[in-house]
PDB file of N, CA and C in Angstrom:
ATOM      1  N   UNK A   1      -3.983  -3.244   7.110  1.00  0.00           N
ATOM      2  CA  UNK A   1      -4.697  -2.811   8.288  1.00  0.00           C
ATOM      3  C   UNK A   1      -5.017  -1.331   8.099  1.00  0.00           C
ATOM      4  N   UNK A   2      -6.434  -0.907   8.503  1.00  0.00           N
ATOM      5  CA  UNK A   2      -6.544  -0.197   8.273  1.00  0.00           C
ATOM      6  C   UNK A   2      -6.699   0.808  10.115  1.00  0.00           C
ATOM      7  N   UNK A   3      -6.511   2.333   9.454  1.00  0.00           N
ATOM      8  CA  UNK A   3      -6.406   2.932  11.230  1.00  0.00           C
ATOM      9  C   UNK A   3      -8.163   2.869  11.424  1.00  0.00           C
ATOM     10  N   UNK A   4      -9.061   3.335  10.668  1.00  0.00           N
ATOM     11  CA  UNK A   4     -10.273   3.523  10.835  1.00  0.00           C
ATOM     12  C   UNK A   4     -11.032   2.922  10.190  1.00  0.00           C
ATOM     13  N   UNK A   5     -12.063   2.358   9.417  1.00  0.00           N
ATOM     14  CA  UNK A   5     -13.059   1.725   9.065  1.00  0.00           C
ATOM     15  C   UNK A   5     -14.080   2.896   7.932  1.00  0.00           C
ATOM     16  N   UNK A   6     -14.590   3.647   9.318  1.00  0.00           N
ATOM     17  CA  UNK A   6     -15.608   5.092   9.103  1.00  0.00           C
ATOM     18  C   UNK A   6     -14.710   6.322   9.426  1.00  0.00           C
ATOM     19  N   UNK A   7     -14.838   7.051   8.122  1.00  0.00           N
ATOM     20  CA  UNK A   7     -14.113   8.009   8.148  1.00  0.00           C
ATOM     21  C   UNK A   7     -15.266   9.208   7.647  1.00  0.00           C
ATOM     22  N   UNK A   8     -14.531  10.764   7.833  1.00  0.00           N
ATOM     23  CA  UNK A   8     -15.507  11.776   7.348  1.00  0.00           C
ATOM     24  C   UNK A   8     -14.660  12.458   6.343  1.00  0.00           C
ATOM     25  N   UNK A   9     -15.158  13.187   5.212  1.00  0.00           N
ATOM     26  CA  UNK A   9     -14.388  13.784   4.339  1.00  0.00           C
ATOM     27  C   UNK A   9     -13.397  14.864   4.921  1.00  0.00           C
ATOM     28  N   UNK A  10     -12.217  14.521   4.444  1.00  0.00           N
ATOM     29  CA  UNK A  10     -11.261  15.649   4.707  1.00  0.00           C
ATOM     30  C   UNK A  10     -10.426  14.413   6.340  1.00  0.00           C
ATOM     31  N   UNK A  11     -10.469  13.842   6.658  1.00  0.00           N
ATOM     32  CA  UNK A  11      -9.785  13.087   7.409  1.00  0.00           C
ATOM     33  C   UNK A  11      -9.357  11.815   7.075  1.00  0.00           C
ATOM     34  N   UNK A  12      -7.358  12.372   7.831  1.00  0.00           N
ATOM     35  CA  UNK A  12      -6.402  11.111   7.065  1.00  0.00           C
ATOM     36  C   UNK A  12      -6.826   9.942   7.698  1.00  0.00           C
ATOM     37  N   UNK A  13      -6.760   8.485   7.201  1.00  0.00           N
ATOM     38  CA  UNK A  13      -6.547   7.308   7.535  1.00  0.00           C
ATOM     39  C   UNK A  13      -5.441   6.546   7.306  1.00  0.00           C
ATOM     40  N   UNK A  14      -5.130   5.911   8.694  1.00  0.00           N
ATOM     41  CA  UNK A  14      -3.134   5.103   8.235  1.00  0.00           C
ATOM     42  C   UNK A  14      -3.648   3.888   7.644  1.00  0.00           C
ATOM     43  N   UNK A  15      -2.849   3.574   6.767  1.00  0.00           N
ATOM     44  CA  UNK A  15      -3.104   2.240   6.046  1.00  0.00           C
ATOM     45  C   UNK A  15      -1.716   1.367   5.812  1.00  0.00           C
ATOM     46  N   UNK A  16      -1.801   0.468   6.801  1.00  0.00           N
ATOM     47  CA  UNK A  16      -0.313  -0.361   7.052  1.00  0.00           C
ATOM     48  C   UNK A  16      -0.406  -1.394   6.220  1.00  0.00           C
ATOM     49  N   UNK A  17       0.319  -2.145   5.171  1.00  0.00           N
ATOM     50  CA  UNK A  17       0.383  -3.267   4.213  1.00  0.00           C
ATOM     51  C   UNK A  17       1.901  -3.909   4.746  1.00  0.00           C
ATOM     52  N   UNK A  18       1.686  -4.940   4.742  1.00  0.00           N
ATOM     53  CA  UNK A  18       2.425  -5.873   5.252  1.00  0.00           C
ATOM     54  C   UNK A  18       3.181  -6.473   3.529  1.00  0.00           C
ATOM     55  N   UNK A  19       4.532  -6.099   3.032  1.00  0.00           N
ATOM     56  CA  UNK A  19       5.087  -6.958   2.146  1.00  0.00           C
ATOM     57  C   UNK A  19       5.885  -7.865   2.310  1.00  0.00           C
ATOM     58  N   UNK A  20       6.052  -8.776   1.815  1.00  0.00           N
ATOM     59  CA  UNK A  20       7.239 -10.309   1.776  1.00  0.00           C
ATOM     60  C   UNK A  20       7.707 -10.752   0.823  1.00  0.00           C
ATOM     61  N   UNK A  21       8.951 -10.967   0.744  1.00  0.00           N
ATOM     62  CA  UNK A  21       9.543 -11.585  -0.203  1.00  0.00           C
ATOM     63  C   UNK A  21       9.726 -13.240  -0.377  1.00  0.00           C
ATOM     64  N   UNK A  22       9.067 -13.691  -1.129  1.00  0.00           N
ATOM     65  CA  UNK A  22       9.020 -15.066  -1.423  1.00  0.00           C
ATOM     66  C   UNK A  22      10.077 -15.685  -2.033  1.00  0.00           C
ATOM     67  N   UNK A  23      10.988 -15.196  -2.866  1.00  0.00           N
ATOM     68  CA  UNK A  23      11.809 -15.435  -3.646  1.00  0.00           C
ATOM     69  C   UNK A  23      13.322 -15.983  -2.938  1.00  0.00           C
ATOM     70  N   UNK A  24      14.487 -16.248  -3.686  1.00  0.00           N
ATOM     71  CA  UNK A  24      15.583 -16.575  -3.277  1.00  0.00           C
ATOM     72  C   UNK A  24      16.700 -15.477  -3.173  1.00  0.00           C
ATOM     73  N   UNK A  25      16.286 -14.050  -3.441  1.00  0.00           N
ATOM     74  CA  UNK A  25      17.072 -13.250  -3.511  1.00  0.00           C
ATOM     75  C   UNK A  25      16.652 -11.699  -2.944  1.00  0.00           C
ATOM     76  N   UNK A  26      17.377 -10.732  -2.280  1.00  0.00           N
ATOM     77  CA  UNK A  26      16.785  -9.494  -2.538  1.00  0.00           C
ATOM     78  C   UNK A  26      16.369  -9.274  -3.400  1.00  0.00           C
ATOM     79  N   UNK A  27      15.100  -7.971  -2.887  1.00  0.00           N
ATOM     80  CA  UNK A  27      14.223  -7.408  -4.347  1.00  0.00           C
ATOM     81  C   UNK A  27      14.248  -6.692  -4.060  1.00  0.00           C
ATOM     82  N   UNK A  28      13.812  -5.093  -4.465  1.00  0.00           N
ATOM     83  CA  UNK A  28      13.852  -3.932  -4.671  1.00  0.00           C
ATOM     84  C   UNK A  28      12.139  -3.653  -5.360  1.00  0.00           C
ATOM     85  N   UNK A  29      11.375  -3.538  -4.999  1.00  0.00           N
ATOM     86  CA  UNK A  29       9.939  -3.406  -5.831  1.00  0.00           C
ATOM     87  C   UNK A  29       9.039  -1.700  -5.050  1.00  0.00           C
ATOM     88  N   UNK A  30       8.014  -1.501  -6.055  1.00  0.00           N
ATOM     89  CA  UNK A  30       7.155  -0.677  -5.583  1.00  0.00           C
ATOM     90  C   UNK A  30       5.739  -1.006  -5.332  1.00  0.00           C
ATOM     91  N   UNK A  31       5.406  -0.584  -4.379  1.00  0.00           N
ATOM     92  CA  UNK A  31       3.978  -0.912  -4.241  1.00  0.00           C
ATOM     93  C   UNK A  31       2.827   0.724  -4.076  1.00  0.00           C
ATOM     94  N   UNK A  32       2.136   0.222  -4.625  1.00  0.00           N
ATOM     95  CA  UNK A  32       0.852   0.659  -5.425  1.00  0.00           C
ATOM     96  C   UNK A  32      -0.426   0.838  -4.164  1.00  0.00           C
ATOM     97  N   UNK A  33      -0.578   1.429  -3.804  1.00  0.00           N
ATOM     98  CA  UNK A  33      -1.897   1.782  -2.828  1.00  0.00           C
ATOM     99  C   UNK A  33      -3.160   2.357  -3.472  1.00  0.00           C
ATOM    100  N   UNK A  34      -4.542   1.943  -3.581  1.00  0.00           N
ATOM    101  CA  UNK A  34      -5.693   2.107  -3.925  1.00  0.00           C
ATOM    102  C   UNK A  34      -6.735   2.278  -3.410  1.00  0.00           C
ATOM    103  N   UNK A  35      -7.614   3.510  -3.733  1.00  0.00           N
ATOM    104  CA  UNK A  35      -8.894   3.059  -2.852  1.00  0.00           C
ATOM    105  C   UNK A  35     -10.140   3.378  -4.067  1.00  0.00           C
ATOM    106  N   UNK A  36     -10.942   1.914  -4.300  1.00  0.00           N
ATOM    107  CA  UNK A  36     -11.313   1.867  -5.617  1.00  0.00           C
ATOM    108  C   UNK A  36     -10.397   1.522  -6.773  1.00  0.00           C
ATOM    109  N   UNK A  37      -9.986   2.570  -7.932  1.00  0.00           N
ATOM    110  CA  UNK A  37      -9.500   2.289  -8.681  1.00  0.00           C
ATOM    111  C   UNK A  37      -8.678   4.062  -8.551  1.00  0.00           C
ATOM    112  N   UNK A  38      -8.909   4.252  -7.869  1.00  0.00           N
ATOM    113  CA  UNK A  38      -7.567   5.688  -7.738  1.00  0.00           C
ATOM    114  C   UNK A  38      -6.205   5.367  -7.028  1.00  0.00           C
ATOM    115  N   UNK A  39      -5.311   6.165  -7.304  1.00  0.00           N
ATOM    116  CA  UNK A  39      -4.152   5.615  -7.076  1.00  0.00           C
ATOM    117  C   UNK A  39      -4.222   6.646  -5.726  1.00  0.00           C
ATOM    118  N   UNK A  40      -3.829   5.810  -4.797  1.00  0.00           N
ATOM    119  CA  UNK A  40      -3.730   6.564  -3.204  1.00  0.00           C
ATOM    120  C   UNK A  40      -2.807   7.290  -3.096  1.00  0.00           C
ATOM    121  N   UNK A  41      -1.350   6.038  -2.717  1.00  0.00           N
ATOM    122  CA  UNK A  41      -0.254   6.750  -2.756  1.00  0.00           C
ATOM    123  C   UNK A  41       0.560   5.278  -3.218  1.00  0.00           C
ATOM    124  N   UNK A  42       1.916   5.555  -3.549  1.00  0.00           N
ATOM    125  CA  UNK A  42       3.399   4.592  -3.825  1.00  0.00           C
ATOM    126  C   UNK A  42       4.277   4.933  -3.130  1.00  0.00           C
ATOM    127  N   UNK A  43       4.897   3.503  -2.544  1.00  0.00           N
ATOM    128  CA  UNK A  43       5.874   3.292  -1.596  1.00  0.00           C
ATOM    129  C   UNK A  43       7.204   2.529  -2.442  1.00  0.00           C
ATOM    130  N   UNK A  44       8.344   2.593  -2.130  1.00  0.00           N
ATOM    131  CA  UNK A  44       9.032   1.078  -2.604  1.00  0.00           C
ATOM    132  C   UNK A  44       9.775   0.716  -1.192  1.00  0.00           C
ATOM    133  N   UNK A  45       9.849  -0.865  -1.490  1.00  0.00           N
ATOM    134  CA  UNK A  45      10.932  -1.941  -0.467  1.00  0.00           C
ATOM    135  C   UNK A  45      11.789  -1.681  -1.449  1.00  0.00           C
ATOM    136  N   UNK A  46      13.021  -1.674  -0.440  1.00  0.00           N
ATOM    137  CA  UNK A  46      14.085  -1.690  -1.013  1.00  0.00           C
ATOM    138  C   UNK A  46      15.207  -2.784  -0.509  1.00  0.00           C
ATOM    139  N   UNK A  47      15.563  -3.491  -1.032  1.00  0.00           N
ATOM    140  CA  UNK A  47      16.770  -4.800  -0.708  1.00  0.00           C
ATOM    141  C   UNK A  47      16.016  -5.377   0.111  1.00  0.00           C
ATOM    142  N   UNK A  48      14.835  -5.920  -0.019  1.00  0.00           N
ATOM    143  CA  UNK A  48      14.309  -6.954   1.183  1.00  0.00           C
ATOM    144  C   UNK A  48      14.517  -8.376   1.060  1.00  0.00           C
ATOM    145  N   UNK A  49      14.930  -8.608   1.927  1.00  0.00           N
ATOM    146  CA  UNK A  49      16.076 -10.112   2.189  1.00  0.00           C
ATOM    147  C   UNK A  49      14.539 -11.021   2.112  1.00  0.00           C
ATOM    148  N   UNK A  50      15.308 -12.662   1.645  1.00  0.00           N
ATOM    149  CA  UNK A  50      14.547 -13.296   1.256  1.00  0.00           C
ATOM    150  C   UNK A  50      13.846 -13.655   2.086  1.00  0.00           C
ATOM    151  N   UNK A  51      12.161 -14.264   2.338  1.00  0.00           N
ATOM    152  CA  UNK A  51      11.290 -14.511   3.476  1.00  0.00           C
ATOM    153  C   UNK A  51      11.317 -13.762   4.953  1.00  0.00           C
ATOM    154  N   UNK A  52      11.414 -12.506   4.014  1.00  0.00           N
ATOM    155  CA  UNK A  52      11.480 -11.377   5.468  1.00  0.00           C
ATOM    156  C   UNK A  52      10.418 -10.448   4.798  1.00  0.00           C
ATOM    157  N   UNK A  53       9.652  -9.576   5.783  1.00  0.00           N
ATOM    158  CA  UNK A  53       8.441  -8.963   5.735  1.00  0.00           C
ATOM    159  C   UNK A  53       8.782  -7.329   6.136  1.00  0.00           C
ATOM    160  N   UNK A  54       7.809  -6.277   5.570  1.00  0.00           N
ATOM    161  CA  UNK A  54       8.267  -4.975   5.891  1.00  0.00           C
ATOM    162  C   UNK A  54       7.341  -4.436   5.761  1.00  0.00           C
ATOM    163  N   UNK A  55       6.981  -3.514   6.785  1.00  0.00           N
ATOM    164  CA  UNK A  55       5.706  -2.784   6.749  1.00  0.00           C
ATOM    165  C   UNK A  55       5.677  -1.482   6.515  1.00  0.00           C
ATOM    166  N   UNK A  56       4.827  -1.426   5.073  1.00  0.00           N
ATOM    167  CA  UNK A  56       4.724   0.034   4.140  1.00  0.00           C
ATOM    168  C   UNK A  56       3.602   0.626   5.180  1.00  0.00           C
ATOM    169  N   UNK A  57       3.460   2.478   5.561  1.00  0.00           N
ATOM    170  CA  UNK A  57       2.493   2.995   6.315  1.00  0.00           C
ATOM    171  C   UNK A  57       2.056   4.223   5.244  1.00  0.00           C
ATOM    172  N   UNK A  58       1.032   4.174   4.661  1.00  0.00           N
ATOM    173  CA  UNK A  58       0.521   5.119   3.468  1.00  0.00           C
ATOM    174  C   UNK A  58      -0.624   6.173   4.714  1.00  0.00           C
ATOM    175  N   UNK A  59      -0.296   7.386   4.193  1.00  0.00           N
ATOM    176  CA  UNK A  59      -1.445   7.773   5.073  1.00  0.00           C
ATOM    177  C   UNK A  59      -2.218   8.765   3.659  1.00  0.00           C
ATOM    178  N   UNK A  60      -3.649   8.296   3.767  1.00  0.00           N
ATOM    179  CA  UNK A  60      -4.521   8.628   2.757  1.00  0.00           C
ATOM    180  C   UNK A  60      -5.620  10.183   3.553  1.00  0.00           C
ATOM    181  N   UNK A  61      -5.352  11.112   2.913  1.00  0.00           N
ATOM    182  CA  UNK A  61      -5.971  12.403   3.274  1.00  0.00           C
ATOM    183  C   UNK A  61      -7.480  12.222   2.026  1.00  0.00           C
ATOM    184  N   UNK A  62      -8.334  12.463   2.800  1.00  0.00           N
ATOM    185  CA  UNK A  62      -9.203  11.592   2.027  1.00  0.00           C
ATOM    186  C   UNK A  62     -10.645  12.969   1.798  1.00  0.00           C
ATOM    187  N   UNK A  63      -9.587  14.143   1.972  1.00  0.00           N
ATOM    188  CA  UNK A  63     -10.117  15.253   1.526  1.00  0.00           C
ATOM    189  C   UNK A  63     -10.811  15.531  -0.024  1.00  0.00           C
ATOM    190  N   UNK A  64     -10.173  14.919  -1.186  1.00  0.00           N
ATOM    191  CA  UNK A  64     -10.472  15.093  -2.536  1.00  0.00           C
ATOM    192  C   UNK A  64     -10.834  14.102  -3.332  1.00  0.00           C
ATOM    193  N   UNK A  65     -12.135  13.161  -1.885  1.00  0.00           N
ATOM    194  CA  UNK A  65     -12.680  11.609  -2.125  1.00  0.00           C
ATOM    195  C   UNK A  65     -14.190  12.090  -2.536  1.00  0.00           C
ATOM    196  N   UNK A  66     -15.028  11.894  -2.643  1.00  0.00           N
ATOM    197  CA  UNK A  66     -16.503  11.693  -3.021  1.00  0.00           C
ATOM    198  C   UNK A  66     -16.933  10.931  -1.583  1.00  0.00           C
ATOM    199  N   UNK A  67     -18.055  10.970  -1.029  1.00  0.00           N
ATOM    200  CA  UNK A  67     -17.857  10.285   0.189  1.00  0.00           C
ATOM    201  C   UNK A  67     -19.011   9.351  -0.541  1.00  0.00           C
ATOM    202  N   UNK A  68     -18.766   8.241   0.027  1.00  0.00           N
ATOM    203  CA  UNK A  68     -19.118   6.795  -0.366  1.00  0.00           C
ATOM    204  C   UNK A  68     -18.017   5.685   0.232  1.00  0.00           C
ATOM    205  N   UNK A  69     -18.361   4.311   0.027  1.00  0.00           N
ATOM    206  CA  UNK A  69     -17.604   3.254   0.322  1.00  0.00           C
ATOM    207  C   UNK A  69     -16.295   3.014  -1.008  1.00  0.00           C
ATOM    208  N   UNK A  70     -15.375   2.545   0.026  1.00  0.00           N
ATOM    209  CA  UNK A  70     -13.740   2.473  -1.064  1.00  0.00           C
ATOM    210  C   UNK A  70     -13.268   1.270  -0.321  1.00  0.00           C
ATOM    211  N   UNK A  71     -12.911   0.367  -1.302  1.00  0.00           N
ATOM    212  CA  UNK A  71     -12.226  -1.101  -1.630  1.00  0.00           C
ATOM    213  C   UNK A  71     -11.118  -0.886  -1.325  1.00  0.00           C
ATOM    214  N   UNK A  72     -10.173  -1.223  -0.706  1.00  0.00           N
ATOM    215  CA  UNK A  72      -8.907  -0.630  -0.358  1.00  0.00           C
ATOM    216  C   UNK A  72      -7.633  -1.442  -0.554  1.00  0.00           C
ATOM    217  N   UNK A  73      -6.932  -1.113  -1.794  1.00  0.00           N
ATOM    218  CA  UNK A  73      -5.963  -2.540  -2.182  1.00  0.00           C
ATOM    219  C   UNK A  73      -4.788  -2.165  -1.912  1.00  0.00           C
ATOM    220  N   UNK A  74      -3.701  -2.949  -2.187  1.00  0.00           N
ATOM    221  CA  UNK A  74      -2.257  -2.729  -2.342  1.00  0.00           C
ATOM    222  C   UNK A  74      -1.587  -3.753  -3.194  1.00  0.00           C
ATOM    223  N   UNK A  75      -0.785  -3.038  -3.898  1.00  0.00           N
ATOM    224  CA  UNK A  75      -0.330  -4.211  -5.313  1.00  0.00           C
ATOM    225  C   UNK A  75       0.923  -3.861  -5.572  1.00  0.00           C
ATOM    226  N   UNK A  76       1.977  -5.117  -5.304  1.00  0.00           N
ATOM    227  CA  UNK A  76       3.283  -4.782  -5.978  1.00  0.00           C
ATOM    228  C   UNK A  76       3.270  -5.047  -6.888  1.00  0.00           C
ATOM    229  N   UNK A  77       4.177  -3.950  -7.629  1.00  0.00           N
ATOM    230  CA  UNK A  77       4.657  -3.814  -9.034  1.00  0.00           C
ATOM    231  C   UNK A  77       5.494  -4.613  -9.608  1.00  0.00           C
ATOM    232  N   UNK A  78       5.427  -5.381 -10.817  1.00  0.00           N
ATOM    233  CA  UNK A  78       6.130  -6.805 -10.846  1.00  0.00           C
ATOM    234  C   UNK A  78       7.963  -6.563 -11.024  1.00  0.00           C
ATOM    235  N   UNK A  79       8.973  -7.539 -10.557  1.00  0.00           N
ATOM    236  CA  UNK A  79       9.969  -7.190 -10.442  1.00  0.00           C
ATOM    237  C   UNK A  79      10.594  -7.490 -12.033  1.00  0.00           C
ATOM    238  N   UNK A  80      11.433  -7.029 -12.261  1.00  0.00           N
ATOM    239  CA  UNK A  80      11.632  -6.630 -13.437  1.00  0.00           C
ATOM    240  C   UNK A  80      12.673  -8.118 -13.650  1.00  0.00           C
ATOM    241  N   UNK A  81      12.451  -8.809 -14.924  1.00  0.00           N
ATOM    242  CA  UNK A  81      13.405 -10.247 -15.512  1.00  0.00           C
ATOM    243  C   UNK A  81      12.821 -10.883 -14.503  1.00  0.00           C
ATOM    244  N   UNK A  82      11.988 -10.840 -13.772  1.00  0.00           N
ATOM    245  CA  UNK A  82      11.091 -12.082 -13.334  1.00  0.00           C
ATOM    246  C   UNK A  82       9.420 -12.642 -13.917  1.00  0.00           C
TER     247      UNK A  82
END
């Protein structure tokens, strides 16, 4: 979720990502925030119990952007021996 849509250069936007753990065990992972192919910002979950959800809040200062349209992803980082 994003806080704004249309933004102007030099103003932050909150960007809330919703993570879950699918698995049978705590995980511990990092996640990866993007807009385009630049790295926004990185968060990590830490011990998140199995089929439970946690909400990462990245706030992107979008001062040292090019102004144009940005794709806006989030990607966890794969857990390690899985």
């Amino acid at each position: 979720r994003v806080s704004n849509t249309t933004v102007k250069l030099g103003q932050e936007i909150e960007v809330v990502v919703t993570v879950e753990n699918f698995g049978i065990e705590n995980e511990s992972f990092n996640v990866n925030l993007y807009g385009n192919e630049a790295l926004i910002g990185k968060q990590s979950a830490s011990d998140l119990s199995p089929n439970r959800e946690s909400l990462m809040i990245f706030h992107w200062n979008t001062t040292d952007y090019a102004p144009g349209d940005y794709f806006i992803r989030a990607e966890a980082e794969p857990v390690a021996n899985e």
